[in-house]
Every structure is written in structure tokens, then in C-alpha cells.
PDB file of N, CA and C in Angstrom:
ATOM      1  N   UNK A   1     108.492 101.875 115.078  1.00  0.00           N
ATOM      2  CA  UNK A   1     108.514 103.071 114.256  1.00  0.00           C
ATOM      3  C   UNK A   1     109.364 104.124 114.958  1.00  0.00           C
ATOM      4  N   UNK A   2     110.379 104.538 114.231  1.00  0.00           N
ATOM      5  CA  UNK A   2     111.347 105.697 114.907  1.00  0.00           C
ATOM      6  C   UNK A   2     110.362 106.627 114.858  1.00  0.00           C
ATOM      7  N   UNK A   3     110.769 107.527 115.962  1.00  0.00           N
ATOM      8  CA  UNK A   3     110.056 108.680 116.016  1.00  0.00           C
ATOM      9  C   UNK A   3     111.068 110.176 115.886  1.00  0.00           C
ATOM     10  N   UNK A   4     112.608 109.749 115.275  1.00  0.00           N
ATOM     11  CA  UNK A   4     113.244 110.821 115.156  1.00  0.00           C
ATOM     12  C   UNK A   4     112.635 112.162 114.456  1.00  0.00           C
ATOM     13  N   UNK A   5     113.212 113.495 115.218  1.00  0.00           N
ATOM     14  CA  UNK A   5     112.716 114.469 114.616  1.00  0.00           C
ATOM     15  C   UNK A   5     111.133 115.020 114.682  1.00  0.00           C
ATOM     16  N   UNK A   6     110.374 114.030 115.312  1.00  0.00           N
ATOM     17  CA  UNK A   6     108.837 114.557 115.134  1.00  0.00           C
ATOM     18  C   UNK A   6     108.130 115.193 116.718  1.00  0.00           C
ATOM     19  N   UNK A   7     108.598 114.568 117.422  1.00  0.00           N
ATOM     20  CA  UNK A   7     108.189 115.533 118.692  1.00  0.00           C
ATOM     21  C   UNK A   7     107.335 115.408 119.548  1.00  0.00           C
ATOM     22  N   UNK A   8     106.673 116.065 120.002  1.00  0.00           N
ATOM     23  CA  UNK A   8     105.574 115.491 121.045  1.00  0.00           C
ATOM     24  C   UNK A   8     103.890 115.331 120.990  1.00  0.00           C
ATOM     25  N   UNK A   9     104.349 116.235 119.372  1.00  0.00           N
ATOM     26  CA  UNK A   9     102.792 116.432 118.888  1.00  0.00           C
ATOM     27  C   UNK A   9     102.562 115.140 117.940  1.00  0.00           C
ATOM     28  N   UNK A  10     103.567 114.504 117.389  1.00  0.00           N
ATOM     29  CA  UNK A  10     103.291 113.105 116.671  1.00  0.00           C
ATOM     30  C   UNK A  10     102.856 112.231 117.198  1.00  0.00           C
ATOM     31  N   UNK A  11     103.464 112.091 118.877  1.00  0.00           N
ATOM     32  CA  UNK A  11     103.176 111.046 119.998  1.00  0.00           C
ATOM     33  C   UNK A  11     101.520 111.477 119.954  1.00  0.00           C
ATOM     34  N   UNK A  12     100.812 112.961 119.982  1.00  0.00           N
ATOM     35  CA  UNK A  12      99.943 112.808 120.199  1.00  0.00           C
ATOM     36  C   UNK A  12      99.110 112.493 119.071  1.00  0.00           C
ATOM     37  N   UNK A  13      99.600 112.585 118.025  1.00  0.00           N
ATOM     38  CA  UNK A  13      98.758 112.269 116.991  1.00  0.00           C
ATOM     39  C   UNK A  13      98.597 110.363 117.085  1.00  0.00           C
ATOM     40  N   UNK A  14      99.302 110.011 117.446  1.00  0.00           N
ATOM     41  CA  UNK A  14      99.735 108.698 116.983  1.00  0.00           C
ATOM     42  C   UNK A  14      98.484 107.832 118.166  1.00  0.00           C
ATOM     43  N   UNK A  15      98.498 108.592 119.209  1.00  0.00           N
ATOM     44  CA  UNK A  15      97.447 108.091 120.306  1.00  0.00           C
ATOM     45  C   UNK A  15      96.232 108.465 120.069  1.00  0.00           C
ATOM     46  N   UNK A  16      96.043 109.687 118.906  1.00  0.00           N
ATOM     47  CA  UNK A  16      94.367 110.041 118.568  1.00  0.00           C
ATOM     48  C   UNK A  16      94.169 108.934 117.413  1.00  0.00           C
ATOM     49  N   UNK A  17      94.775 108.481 116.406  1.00  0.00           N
ATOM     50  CA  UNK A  17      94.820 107.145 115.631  1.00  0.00           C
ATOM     51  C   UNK A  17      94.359 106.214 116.450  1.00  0.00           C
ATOM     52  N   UNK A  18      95.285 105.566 117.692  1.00  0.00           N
ATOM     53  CA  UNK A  18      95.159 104.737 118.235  1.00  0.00           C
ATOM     54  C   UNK A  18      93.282 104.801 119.028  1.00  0.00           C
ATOM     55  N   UNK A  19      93.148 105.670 119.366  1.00  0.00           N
ATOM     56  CA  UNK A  19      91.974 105.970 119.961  1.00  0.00           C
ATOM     57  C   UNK A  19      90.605 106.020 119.122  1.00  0.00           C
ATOM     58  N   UNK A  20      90.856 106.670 117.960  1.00  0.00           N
ATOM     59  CA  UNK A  20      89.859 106.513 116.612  1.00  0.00           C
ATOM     60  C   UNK A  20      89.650 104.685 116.155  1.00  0.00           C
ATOM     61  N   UNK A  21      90.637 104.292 116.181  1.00  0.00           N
ATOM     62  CA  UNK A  21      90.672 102.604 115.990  1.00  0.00           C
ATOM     63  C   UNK A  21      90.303 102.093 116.776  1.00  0.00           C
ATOM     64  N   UNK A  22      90.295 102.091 118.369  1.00  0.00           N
ATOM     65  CA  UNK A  22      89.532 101.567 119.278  1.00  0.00           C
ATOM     66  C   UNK A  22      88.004 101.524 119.325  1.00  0.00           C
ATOM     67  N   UNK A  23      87.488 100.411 119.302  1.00  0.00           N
ATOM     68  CA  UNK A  23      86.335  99.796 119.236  1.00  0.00           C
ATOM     69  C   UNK A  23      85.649 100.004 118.001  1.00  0.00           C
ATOM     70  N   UNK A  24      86.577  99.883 116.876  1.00  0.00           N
ATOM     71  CA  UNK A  24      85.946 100.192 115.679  1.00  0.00           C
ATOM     72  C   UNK A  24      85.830  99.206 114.752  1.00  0.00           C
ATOM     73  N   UNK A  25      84.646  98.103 114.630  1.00  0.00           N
ATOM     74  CA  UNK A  25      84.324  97.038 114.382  1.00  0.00           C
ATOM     75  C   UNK A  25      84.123  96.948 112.475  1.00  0.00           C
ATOM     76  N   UNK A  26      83.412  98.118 111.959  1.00  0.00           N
ATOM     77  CA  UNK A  26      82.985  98.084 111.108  1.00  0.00           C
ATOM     78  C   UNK A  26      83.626  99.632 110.167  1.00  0.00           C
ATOM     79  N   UNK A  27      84.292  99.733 109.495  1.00  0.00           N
ATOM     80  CA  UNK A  27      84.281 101.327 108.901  1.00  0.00           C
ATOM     81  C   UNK A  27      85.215 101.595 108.504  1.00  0.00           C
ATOM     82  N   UNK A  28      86.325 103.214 108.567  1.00  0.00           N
ATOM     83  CA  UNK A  28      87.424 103.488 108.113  1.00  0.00           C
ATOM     84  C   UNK A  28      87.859 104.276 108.682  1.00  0.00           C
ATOM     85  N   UNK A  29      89.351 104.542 108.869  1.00  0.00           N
ATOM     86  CA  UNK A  29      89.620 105.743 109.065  1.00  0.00           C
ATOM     87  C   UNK A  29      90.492 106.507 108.266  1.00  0.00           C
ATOM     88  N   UNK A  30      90.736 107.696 108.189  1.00  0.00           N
ATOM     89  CA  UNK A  30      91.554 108.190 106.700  1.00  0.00           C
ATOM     90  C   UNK A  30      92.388 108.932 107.177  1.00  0.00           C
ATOM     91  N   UNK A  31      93.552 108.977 107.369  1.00  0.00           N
ATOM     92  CA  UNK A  31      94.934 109.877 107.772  1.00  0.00           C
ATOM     93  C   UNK A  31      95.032 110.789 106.771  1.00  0.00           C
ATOM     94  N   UNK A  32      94.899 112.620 106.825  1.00  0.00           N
ATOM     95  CA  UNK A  32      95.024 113.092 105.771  1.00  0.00           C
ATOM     96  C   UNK A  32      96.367 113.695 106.177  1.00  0.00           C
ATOM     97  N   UNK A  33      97.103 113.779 104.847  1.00  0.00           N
ATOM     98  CA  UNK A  33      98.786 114.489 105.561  1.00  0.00           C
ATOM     99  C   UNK A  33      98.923 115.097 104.253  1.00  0.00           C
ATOM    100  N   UNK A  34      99.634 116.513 105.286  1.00  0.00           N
ATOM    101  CA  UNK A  34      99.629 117.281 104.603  1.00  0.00           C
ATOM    102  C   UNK A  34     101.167 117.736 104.162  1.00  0.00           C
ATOM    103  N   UNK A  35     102.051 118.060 103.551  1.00  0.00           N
ATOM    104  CA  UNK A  35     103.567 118.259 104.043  1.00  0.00           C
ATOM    105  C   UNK A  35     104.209 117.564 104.830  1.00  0.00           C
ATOM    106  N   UNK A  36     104.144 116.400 104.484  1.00  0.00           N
ATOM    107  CA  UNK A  36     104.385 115.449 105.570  1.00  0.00           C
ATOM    108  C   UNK A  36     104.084 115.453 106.972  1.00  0.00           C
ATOM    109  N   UNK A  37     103.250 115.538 107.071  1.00  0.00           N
ATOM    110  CA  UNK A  37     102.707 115.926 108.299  1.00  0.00           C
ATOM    111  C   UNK A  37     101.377 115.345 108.414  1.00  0.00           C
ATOM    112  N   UNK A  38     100.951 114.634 109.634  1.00  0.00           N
ATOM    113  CA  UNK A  38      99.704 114.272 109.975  1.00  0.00           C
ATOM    114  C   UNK A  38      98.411 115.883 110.521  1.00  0.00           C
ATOM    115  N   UNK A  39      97.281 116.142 109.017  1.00  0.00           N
ATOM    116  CA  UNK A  39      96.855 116.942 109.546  1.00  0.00           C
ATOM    117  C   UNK A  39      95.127 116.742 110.233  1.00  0.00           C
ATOM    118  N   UNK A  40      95.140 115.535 109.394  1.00  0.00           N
ATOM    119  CA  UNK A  40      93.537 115.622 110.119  1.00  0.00           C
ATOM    120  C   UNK A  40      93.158 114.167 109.735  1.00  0.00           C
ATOM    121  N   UNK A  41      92.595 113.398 110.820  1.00  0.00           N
ATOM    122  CA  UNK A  41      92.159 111.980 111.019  1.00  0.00           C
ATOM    123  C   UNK A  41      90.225 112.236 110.961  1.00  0.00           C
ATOM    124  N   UNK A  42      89.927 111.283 110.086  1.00  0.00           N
ATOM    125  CA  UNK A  42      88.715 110.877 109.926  1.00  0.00           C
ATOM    126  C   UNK A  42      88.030 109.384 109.839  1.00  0.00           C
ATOM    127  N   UNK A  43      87.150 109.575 111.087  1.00  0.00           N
ATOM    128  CA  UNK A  43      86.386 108.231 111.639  1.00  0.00           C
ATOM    129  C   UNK A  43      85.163 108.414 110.362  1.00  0.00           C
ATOM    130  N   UNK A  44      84.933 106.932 109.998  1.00  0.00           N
ATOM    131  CA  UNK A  44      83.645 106.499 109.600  1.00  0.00           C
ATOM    132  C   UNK A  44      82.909 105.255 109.876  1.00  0.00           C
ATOM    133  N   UNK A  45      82.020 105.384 111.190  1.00  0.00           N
ATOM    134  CA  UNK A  45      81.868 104.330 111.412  1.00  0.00           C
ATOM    135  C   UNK A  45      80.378 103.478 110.871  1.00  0.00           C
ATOM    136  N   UNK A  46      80.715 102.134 110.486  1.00  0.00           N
ATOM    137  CA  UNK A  46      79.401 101.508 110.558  1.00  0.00           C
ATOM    138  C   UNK A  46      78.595 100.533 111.256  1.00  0.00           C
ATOM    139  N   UNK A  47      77.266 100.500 111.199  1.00  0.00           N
ATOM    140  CA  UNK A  47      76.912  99.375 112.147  1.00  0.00           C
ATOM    141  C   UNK A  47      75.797  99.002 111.364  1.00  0.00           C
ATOM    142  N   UNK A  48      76.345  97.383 111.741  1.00  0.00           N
ATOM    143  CA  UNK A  48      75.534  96.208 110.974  1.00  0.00           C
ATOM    144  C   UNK A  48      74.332  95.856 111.329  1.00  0.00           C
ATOM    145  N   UNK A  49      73.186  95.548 110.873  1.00  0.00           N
ATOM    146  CA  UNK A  49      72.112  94.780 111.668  1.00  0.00           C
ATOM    147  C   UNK A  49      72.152  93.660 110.665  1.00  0.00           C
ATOM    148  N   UNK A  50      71.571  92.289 111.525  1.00  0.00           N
ATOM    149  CA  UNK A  50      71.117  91.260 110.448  1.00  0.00           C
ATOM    150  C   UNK A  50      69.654  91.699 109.901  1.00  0.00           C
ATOM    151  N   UNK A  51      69.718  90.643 108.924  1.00  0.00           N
ATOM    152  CA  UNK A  51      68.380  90.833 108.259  1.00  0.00           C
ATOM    153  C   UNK A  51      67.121  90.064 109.593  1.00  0.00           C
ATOM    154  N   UNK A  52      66.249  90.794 108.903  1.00  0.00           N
ATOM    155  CA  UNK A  52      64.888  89.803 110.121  1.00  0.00           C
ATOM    156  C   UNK A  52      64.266  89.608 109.113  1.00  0.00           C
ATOM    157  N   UNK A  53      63.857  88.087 108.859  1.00  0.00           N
ATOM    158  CA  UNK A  53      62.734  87.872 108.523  1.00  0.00           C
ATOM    159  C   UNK A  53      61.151  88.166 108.999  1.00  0.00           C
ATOM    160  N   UNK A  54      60.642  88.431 108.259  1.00  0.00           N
ATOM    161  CA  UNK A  54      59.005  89.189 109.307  1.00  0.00           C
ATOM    162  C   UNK A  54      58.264  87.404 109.104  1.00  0.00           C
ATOM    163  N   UNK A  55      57.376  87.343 109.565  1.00  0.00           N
ATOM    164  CA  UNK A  55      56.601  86.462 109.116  1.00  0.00           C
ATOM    165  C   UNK A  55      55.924  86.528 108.090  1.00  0.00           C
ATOM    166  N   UNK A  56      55.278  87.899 107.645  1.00  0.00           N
ATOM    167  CA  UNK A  56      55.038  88.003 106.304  1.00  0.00           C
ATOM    168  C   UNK A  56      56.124  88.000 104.911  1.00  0.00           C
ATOM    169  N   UNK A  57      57.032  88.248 105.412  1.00  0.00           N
ATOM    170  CA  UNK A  57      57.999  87.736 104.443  1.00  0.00           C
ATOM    171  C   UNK A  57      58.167  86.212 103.889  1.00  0.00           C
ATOM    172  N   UNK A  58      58.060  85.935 105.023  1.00  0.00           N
ATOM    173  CA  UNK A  58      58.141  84.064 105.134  1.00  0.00           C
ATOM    174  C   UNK A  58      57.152  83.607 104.129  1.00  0.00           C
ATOM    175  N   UNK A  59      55.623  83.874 104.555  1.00  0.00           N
ATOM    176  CA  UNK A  59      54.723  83.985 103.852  1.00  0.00           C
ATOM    177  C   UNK A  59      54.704  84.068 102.616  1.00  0.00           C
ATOM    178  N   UNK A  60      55.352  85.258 101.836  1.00  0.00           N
ATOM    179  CA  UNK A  60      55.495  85.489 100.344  1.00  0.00           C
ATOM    180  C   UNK A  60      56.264  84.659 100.217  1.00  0.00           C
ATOM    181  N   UNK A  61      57.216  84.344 100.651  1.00  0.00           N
ATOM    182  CA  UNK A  61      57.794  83.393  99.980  1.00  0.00           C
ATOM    183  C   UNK A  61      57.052  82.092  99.635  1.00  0.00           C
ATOM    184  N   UNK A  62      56.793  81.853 100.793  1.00  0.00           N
ATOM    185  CA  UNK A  62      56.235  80.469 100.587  1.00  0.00           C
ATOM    186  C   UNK A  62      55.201  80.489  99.386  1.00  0.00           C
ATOM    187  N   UNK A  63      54.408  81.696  99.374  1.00  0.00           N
ATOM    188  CA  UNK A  63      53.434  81.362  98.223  1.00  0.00           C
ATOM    189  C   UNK A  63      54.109  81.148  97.295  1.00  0.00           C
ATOM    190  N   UNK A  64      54.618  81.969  96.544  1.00  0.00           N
ATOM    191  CA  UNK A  64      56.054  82.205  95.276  1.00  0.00           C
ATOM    192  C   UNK A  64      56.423  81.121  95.434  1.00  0.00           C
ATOM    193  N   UNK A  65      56.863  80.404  96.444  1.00  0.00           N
ATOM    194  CA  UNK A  65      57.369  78.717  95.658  1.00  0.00           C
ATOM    195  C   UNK A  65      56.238  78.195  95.270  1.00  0.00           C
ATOM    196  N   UNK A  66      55.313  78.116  96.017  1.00  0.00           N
ATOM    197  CA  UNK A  66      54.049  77.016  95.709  1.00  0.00           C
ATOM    198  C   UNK A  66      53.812  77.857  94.003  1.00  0.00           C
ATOM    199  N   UNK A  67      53.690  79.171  93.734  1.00  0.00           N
ATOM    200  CA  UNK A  67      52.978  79.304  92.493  1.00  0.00           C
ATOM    201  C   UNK A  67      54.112  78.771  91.127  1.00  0.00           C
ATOM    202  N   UNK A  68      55.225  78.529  91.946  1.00  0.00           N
ATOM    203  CA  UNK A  68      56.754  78.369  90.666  1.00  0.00           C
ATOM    204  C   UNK A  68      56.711  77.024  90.806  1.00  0.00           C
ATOM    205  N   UNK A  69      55.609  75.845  91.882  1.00  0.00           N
ATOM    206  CA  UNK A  69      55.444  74.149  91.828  1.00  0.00           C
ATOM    207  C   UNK A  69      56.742  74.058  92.328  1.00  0.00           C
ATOM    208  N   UNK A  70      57.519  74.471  93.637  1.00  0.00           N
ATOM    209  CA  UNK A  70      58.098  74.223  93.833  1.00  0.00           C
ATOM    210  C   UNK A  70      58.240  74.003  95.429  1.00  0.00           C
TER     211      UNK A  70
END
């Protein structure tokens, strides 16, 4: 990516991007520009859990098949 014309504050924008993207597994980030111009970067991050089965979950289930004869 040329960087003609933009200066030293693009370099720094371009490393707060780079830095917002680092370790970012799950989410978004949104470049807002304004006049051509990068004016404001926004992180949204998410984090996953798996599901847990409880044992009482297990349980309902199991009844619910037995009452569907299955």
C-alpha cells in the first residue's frame, strides 16, 4: 500500500488497526473515515463459551425420548 501524501499520522493509524486486530479471535472492527481520512477505529469483541450440558439436562432429555417411545 503506497503511502504517498499521508504522513506520519497514517503510519500511526495503520499500527492502531494493526494492534486492534491483534488477538482478536471473535468480533469486528469498523474503520470510520471521514473526508478521506481515517477518523475513528472501533473494536467489538466477542467471546465464545461452549455449551455444557448439566446432568439435569441430560436427564430431561432422556425422559422426553422415553415419553416420544423413542
Amino acid at each position: 500500500m503506497a503511502n504517498k501524501g499521508h504522513g506520519k499520522g497514517f503510519d500511526t493509524r495503520l499500527e492502531m488497526i494493526l494492534e486492534a486486530l491483534e488477538g482478536l479471535e471473535y468480533g469486528t472492527l469498523n474503520i470510520i473515515v471521514h473526508e478521506s481520512q481515517i477518523t475513528q477505529i472501533e473494536r467489538t469483541e466477542k467471546k465464545r463459551f461452549p455449551l455444557e450440558k448439566t446432568a439435569a439436562s441430560k436427564e430431561r432429555l432422556l425422559v422426553e425420548r422415553a415419553r416420544q417411545g423413542g
